[in-house]
N, C-alpha and C. Protein backbone atom coordinates (compact mmCIF):
# COMPACT_ATOMS: atom_id res chain seq x y z
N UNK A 1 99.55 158.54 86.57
CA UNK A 1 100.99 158.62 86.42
C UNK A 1 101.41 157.95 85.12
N UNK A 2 101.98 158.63 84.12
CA UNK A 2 103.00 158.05 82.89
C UNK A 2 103.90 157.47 83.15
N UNK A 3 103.91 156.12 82.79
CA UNK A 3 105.03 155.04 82.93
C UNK A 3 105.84 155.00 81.67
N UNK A 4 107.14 154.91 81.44
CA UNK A 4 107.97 154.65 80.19
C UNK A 4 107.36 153.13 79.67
N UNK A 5 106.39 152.15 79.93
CA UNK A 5 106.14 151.28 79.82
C UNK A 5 104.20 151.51 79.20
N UNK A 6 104.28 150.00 78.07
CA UNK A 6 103.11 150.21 77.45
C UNK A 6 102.45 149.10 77.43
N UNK A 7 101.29 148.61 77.41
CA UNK A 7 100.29 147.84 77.67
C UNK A 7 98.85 147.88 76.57
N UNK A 8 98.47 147.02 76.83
CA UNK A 8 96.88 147.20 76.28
C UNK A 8 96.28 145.96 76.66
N UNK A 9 95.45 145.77 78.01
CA UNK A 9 94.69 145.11 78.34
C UNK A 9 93.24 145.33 78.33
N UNK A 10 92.57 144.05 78.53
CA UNK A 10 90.80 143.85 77.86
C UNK A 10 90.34 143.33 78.94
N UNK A 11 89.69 143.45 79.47
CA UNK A 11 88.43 142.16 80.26
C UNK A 11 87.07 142.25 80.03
N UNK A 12 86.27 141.46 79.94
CA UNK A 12 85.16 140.80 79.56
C UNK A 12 84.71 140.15 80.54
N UNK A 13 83.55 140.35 81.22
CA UNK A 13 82.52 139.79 81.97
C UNK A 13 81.27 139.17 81.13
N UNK A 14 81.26 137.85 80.96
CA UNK A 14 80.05 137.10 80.10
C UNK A 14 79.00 136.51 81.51
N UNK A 15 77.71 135.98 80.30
CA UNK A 15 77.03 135.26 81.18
C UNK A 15 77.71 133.69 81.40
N UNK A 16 79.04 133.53 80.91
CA UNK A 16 78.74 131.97 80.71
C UNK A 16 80.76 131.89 81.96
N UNK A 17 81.28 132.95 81.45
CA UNK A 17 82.70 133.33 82.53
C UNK A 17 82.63 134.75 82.06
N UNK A 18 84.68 134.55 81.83
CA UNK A 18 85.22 135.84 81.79
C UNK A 18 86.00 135.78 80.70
N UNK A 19 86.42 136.47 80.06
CA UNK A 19 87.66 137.01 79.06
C UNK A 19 88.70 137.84 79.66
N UNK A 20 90.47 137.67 79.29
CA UNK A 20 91.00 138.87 79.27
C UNK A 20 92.07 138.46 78.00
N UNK A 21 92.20 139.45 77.51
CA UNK A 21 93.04 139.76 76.05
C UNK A 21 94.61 140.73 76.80
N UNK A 22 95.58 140.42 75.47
CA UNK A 22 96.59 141.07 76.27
C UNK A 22 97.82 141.53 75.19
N UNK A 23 98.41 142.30 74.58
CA UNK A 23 99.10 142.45 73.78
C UNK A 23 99.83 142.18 74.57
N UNK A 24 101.52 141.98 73.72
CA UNK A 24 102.58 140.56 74.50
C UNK A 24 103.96 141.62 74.06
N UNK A 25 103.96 142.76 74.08
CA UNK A 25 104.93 143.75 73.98
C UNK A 25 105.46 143.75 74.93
N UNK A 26 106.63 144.33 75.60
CA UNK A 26 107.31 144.94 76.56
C UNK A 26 108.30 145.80 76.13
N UNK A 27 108.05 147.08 76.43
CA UNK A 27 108.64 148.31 75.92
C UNK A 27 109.01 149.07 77.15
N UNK A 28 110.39 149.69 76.64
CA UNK A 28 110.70 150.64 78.04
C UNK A 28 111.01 152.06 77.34
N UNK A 29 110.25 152.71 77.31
CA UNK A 29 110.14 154.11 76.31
C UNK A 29 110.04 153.79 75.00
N UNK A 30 111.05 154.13 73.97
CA UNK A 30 110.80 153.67 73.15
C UNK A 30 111.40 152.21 72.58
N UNK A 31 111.86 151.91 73.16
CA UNK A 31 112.85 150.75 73.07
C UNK A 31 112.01 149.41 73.42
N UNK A 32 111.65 148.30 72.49
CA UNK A 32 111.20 147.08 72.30
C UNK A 32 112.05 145.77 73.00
N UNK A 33 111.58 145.63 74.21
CA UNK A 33 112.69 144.40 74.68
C UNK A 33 112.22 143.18 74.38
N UNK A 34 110.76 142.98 74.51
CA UNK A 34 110.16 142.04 73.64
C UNK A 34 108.72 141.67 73.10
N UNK A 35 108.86 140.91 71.94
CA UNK A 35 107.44 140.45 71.82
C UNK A 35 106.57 139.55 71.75
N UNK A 36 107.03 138.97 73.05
CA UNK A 36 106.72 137.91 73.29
C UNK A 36 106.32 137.60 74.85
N UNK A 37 106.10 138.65 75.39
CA UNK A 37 105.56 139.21 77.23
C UNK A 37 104.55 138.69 77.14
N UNK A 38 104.60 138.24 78.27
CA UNK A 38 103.35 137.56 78.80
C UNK A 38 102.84 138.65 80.52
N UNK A 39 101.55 139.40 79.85
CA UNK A 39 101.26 139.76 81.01
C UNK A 39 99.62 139.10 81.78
N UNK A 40 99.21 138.07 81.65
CA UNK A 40 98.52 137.48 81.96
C UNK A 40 98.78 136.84 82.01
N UNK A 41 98.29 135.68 84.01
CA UNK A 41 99.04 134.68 84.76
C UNK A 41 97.39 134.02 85.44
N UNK A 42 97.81 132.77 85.21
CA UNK A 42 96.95 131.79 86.21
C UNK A 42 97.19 131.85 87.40
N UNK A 43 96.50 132.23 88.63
CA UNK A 43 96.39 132.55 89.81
C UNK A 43 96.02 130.98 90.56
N UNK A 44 94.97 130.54 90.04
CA UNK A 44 94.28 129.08 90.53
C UNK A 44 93.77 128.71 89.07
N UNK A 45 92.65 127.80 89.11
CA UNK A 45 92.26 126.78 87.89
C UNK A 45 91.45 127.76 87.51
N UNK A 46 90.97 128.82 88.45
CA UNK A 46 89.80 129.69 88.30
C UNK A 46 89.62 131.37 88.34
N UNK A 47 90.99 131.62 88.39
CA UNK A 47 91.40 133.00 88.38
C UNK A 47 93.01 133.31 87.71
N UNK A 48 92.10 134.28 86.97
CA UNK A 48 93.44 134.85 85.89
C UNK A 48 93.38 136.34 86.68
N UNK A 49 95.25 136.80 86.70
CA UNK A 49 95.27 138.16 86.25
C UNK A 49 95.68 138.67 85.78
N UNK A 50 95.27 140.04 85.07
CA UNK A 50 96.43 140.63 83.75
C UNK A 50 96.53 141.97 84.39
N UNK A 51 97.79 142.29 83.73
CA UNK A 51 98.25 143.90 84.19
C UNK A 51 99.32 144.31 83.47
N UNK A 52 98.72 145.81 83.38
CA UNK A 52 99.95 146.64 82.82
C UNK A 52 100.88 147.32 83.58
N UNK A 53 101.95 147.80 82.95
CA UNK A 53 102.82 148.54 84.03
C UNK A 53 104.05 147.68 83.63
N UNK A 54 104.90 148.27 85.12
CA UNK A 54 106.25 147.32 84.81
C UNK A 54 106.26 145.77 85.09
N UNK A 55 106.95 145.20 84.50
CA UNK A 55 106.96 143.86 84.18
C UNK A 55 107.68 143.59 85.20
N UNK A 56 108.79 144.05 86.02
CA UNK A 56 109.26 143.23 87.31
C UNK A 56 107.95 143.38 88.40
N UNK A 57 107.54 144.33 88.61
CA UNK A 57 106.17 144.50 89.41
C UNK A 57 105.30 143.69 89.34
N UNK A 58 104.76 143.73 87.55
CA UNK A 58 103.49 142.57 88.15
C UNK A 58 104.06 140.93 88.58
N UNK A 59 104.94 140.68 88.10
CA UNK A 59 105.72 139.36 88.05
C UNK A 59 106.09 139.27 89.53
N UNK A 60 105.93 139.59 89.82
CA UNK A 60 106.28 139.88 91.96
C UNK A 60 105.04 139.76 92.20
N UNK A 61 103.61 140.49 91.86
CA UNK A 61 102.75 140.62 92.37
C UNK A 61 102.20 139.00 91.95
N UNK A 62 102.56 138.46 90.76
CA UNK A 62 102.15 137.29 90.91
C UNK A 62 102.42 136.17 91.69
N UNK A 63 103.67 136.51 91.70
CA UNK A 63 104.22 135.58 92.47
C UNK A 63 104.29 135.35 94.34
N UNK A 64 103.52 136.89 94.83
CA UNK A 64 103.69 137.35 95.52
C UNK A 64 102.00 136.08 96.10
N UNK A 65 100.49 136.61 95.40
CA UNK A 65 99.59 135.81 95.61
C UNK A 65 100.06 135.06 95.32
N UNK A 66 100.70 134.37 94.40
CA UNK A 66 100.43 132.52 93.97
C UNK A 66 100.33 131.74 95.90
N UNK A 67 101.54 132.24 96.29
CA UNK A 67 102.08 131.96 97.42
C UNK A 67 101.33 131.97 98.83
N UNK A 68 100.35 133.26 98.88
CA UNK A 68 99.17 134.05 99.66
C UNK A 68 98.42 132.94 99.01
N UNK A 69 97.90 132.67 98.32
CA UNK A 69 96.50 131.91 98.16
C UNK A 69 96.78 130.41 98.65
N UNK A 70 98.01 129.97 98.24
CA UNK A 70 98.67 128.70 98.93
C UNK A 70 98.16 128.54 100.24
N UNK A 71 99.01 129.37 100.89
CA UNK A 71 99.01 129.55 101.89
C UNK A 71 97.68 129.50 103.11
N UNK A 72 96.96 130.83 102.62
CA UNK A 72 95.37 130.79 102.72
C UNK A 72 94.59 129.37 102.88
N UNK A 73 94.74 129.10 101.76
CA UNK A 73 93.60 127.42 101.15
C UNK A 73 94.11 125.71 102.43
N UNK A 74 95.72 126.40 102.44
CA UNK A 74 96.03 125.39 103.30
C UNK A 74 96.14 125.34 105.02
N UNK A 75 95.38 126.99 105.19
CA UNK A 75 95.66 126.89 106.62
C UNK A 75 94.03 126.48 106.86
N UNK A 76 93.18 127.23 105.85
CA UNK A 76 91.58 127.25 106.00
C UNK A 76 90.90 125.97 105.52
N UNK A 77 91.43 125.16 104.38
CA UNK A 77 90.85 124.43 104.31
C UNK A 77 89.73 124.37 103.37
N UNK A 78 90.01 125.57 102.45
CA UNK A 78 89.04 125.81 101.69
C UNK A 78 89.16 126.93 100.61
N UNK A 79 88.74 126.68 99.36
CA UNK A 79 89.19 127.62 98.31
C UNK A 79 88.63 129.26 98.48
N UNK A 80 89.83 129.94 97.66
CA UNK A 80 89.14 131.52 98.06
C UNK A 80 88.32 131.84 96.96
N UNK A 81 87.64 132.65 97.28
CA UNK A 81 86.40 133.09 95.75
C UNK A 81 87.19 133.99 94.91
N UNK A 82 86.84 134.50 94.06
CA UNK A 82 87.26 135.63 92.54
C UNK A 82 87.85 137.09 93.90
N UNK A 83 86.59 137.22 94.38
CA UNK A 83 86.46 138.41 94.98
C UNK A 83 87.49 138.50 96.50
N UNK A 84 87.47 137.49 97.13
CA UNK A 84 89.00 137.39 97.97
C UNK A 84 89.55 137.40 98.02
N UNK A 85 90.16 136.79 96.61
CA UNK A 85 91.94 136.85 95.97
C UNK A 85 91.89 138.27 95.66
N UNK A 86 90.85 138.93 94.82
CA UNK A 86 91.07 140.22 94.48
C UNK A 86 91.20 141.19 95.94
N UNK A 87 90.51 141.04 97.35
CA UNK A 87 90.71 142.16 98.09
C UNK A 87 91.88 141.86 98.69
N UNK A 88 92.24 140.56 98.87
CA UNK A 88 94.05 140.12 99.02
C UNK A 88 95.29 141.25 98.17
N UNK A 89 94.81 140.84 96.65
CA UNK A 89 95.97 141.99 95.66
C UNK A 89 95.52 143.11 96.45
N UNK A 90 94.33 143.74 96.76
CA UNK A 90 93.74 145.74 97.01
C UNK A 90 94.51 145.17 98.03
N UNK A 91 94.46 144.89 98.85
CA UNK A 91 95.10 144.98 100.57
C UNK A 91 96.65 144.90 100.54
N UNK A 92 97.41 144.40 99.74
CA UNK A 92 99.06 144.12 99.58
C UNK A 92 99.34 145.03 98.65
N UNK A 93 98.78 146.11 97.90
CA UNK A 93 98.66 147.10 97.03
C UNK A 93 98.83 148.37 97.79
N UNK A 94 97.66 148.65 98.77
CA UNK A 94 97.33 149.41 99.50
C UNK A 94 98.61 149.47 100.80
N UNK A 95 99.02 148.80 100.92
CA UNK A 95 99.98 148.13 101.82
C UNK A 95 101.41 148.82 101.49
N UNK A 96 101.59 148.89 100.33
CA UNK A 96 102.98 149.30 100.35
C UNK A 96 102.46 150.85 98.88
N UNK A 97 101.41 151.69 99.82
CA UNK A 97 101.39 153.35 98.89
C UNK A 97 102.62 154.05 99.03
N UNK A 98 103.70 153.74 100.21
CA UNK A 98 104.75 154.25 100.14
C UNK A 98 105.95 153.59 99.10
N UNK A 99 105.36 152.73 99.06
CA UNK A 99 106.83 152.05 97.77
C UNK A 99 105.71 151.40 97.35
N UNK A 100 105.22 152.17 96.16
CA UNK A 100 104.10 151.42 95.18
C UNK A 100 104.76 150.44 94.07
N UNK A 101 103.79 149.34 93.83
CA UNK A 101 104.54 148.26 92.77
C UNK A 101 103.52 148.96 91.23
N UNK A 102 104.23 149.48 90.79
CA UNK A 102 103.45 150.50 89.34
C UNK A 102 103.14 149.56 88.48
N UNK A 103 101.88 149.16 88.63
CA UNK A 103 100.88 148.05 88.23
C UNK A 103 99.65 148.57 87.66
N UNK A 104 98.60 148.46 87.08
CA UNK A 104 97.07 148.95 86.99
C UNK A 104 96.97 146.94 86.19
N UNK A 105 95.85 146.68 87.04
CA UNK A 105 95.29 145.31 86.97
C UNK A 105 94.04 144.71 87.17
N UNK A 106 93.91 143.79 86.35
CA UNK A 106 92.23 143.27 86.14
C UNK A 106 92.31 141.95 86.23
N UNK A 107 91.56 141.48 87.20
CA UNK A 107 91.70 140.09 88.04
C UNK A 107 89.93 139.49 87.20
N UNK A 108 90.13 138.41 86.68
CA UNK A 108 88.83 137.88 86.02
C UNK A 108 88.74 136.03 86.78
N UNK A 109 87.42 135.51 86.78
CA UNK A 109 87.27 134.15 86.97
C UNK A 109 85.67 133.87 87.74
N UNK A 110 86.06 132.48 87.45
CA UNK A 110 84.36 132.37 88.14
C UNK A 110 84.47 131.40 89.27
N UNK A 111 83.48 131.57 90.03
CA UNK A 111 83.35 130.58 91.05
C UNK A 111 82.23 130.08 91.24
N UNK A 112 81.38 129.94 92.77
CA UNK A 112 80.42 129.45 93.33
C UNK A 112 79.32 130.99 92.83
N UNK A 113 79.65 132.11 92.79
CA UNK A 113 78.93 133.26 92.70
C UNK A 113 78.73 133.81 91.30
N UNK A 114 79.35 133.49 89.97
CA UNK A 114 79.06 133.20 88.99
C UNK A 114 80.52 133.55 88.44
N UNK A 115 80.64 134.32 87.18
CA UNK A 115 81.87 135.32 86.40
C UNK A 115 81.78 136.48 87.28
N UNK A 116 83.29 136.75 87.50
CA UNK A 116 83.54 137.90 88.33
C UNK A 116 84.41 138.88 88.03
N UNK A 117 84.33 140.22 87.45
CA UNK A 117 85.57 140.85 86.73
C UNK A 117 85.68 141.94 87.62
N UNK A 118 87.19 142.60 87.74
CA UNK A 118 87.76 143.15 89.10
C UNK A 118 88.83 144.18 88.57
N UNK A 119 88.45 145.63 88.45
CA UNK A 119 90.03 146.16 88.29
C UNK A 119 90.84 146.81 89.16
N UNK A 120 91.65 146.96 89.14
CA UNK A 120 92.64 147.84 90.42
C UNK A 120 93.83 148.32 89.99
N UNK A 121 93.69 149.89 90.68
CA UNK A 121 94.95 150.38 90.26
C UNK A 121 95.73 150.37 91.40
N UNK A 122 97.16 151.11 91.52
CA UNK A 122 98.46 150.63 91.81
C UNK A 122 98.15 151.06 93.61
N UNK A 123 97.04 151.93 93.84
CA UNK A 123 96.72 152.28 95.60
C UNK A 123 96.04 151.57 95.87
N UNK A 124 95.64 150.02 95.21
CA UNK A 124 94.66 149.35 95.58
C UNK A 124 93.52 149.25 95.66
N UNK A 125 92.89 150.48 95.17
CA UNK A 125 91.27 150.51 94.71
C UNK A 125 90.64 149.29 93.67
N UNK A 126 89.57 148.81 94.10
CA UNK A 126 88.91 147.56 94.01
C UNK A 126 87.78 148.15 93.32
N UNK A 127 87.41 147.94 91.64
CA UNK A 127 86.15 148.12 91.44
C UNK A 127 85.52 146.82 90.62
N UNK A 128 84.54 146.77 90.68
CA UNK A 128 83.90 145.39 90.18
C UNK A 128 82.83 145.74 88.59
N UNK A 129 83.38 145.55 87.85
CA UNK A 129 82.98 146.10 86.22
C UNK A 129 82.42 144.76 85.25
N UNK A 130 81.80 145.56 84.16
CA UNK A 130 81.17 144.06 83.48
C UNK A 130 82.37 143.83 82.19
N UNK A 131 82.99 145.29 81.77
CA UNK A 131 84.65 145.72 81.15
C UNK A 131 85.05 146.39 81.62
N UNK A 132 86.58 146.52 81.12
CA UNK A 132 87.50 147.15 81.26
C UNK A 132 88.45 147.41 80.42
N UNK A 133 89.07 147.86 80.56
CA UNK A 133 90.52 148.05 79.84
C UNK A 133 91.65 148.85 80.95
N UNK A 134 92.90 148.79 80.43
CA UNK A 134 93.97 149.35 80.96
C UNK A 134 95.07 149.21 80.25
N UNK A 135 96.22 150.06 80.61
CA UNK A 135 97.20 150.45 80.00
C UNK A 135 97.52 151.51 78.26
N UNK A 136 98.24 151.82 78.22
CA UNK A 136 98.92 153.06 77.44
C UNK A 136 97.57 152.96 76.22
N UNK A 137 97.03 152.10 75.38
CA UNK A 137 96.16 151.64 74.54
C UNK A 137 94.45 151.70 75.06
N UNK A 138 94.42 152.16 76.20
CA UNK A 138 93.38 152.33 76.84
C UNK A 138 92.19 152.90 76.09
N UNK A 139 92.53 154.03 75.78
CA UNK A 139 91.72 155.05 74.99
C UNK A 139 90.95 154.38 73.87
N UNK A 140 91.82 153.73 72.82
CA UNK A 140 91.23 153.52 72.03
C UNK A 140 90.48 151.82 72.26
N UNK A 141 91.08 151.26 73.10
CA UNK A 141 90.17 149.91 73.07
C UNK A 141 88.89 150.14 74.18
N UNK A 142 88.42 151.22 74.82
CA UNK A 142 87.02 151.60 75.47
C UNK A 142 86.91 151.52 74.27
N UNK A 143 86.89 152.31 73.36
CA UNK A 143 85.54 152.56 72.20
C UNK A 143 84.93 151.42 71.37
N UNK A 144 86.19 150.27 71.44
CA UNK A 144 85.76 149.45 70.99
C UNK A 144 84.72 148.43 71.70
N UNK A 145 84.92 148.41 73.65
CA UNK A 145 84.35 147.92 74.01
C UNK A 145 82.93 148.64 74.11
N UNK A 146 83.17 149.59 74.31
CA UNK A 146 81.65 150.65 74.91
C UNK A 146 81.15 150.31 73.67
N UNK A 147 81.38 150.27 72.11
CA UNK A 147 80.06 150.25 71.03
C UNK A 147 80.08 148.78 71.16
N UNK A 148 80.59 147.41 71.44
CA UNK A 148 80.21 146.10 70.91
C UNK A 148 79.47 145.51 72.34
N UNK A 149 79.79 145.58 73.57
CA UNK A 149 79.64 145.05 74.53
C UNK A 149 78.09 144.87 75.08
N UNK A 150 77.61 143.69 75.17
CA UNK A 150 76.35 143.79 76.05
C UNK A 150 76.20 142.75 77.71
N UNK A 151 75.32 143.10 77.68
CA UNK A 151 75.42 142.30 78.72
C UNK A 151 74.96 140.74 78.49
N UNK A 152 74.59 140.14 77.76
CA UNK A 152 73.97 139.28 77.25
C UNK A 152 75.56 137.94 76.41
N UNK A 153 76.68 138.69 76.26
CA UNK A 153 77.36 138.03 75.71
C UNK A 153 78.06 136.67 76.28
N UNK A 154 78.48 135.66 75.29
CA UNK A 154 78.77 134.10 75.57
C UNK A 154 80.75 134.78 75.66
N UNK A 155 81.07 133.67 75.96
CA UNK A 155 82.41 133.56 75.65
C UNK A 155 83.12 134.15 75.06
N UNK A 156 82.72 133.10 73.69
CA UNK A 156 83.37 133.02 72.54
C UNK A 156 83.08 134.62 72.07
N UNK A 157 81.75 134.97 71.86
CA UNK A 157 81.80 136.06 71.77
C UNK A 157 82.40 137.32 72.02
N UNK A 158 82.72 137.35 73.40
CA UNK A 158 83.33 138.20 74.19
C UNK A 158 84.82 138.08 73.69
N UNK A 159 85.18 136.88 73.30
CA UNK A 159 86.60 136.59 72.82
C UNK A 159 87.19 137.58 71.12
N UNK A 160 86.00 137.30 70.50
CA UNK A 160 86.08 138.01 69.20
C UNK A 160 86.21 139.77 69.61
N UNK A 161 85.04 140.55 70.64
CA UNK A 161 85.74 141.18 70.88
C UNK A 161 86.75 142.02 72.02
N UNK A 162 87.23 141.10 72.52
CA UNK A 162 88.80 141.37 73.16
C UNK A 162 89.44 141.78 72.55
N UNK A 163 89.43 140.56 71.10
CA UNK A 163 90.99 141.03 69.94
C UNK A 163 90.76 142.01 69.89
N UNK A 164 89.57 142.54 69.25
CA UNK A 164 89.15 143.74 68.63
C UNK A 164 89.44 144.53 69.50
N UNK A 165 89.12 144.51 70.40
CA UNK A 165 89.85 145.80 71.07
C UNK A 165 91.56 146.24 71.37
N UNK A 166 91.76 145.00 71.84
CA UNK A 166 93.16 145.07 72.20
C UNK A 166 93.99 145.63 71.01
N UNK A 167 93.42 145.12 69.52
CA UNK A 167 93.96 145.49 68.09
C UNK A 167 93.90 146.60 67.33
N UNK A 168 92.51 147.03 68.34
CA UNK A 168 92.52 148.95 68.62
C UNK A 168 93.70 148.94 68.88
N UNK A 169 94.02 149.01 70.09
CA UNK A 169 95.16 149.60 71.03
C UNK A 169 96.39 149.97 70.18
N UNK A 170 96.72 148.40 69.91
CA UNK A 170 97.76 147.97 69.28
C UNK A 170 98.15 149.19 67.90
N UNK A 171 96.77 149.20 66.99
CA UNK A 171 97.16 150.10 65.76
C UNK A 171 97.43 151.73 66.59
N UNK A 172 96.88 152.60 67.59
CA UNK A 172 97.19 153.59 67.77
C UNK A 172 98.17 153.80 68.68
N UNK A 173 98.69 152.92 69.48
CA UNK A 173 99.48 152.98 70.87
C UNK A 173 100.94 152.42 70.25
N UNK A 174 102.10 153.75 70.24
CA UNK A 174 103.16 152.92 69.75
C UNK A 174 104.10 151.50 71.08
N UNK A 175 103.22 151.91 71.98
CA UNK A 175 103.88 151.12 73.10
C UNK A 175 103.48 149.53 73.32
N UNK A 176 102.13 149.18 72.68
CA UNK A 176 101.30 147.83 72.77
C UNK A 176 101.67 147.60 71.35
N UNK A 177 101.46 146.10 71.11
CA UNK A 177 102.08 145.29 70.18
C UNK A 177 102.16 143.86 70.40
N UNK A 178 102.98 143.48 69.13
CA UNK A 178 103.13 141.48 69.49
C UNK A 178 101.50 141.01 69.17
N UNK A 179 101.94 139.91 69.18
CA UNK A 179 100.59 138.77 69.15
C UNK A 179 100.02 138.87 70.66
N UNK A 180 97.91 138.76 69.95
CA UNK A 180 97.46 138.73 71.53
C UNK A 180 96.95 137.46 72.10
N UNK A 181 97.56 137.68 73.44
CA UNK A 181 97.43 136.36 74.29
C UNK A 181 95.76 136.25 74.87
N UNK A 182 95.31 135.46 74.42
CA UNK A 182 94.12 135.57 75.77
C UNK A 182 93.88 134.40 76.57
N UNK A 183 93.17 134.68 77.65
CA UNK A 183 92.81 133.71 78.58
C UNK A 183 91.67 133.84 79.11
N UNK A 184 90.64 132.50 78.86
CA UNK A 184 88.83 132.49 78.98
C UNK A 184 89.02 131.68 79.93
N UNK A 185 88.09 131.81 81.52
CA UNK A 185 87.83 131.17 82.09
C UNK A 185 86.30 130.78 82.62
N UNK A 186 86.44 129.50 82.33
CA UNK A 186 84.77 129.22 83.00
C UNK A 186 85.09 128.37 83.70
N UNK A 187 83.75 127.48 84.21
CA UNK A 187 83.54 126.35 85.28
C UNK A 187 84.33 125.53 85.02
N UNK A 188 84.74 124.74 83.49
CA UNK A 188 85.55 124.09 83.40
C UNK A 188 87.31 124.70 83.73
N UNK A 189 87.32 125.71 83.74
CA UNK A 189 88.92 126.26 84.37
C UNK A 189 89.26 126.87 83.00
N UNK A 190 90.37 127.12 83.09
CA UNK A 190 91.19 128.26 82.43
C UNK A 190 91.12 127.55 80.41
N UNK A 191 91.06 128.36 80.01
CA UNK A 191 92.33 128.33 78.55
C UNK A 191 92.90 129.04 77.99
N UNK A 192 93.65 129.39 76.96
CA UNK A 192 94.47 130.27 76.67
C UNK A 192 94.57 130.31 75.12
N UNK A 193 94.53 131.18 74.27
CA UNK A 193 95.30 130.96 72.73
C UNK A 193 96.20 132.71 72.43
N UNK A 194 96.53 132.56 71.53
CA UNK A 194 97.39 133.48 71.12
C UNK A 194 97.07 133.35 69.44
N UNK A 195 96.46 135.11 69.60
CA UNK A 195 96.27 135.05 67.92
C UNK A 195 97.10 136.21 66.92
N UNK A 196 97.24 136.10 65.98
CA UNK A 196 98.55 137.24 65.71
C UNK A 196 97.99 138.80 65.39
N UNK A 197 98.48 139.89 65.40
CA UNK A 197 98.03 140.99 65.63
C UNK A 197 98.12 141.42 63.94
């Protein structure tokens, strides 16, 4: 489905965590509301998620887990893994196919089971990838991942190419744009920088 809304998201599965990259546009057709969107959110110390689509949607959907995982950790007594929080989003996704929240999203982080990268679109389908990409910029940041990507890559590495991809996006997709945000998570927990496009 074509959304009046544009995106260009990255994820990266390393041996050491995860990567996700994120152009910081928000566009509603052709019209620029800003550039300075933030579509990648800290979930826990140990899970990020990013998504394209509409911006009241994912911003609900975040806010929607922050609350679910709360909740969860404090009735059980115990933290959820990469892969629980993610069948939580597929299950509250799947949940409302009659009034869908028009999202496509990639849930990254590590736990007890190592780096875990996760994408899902808006019916809740759950697939478990080593990359990805999503949103309007899609096209052109695969190519960048499919020729650089191995399986063998560190971080930092993986970080160099995120930009690169996302900066694909950015030059062919009039809808992605702005400076890109990213967010690396390993054992030590989250970080974040923003580098200019």
């Amino acid at each position: 489905m074509s959304l009046p809304t544009g995106a260009t998201v990255v994820g990266i599965k390393c041996t050491d965590g995860t990567v996700v990259a994120t152009d910081s546009m928000i566009s509603w057709g052709t019209m620029v509301l800003s550039e300075t969107g933030i579509k990648a959110f800290k979930l826990k110390e140990n899970i990020v998620l990013a998504s394209a689509g509409l911006t009241s949607d994912y911003q609900m959907l975040v806010n929607l887990m922050k609350a679910r995982i709360k909740f969860y950790e404090l009735d059980e007594g115990r933290p959820l893994s990469v892969k629980a929080v993610t069948k939580m989003i597929a299950n509250l996704l799947y949940s409302r196919k009659a009034a869908p929240l028009y999202v496509q999203t990639v849930v990254v982080g590590v736990d007890s089971e190592g780096p875990a990268l996760y994408s899902l679109d808006m019916g809740g389908s759950l697939l478990s990838e080593d990359y990805t990409a999503t949103g309007t910029g899609v096209r052109t940041a695969y190519g960048v991942l499919e020729t650089d990507y191995r399986k063998d890559l560190t971080v930092q590495e993986a970080e160099k190419i995120a930009i690169k991809a996302v900066k694909a996006g950015i030059a062919r997709d009039i809808q992605s744009g702005g400076p890109i945000r990213v967010m690396t998570v390993t054992k030590e927990g989250v970080t974040e920088s923003v580098h200019e496009n």
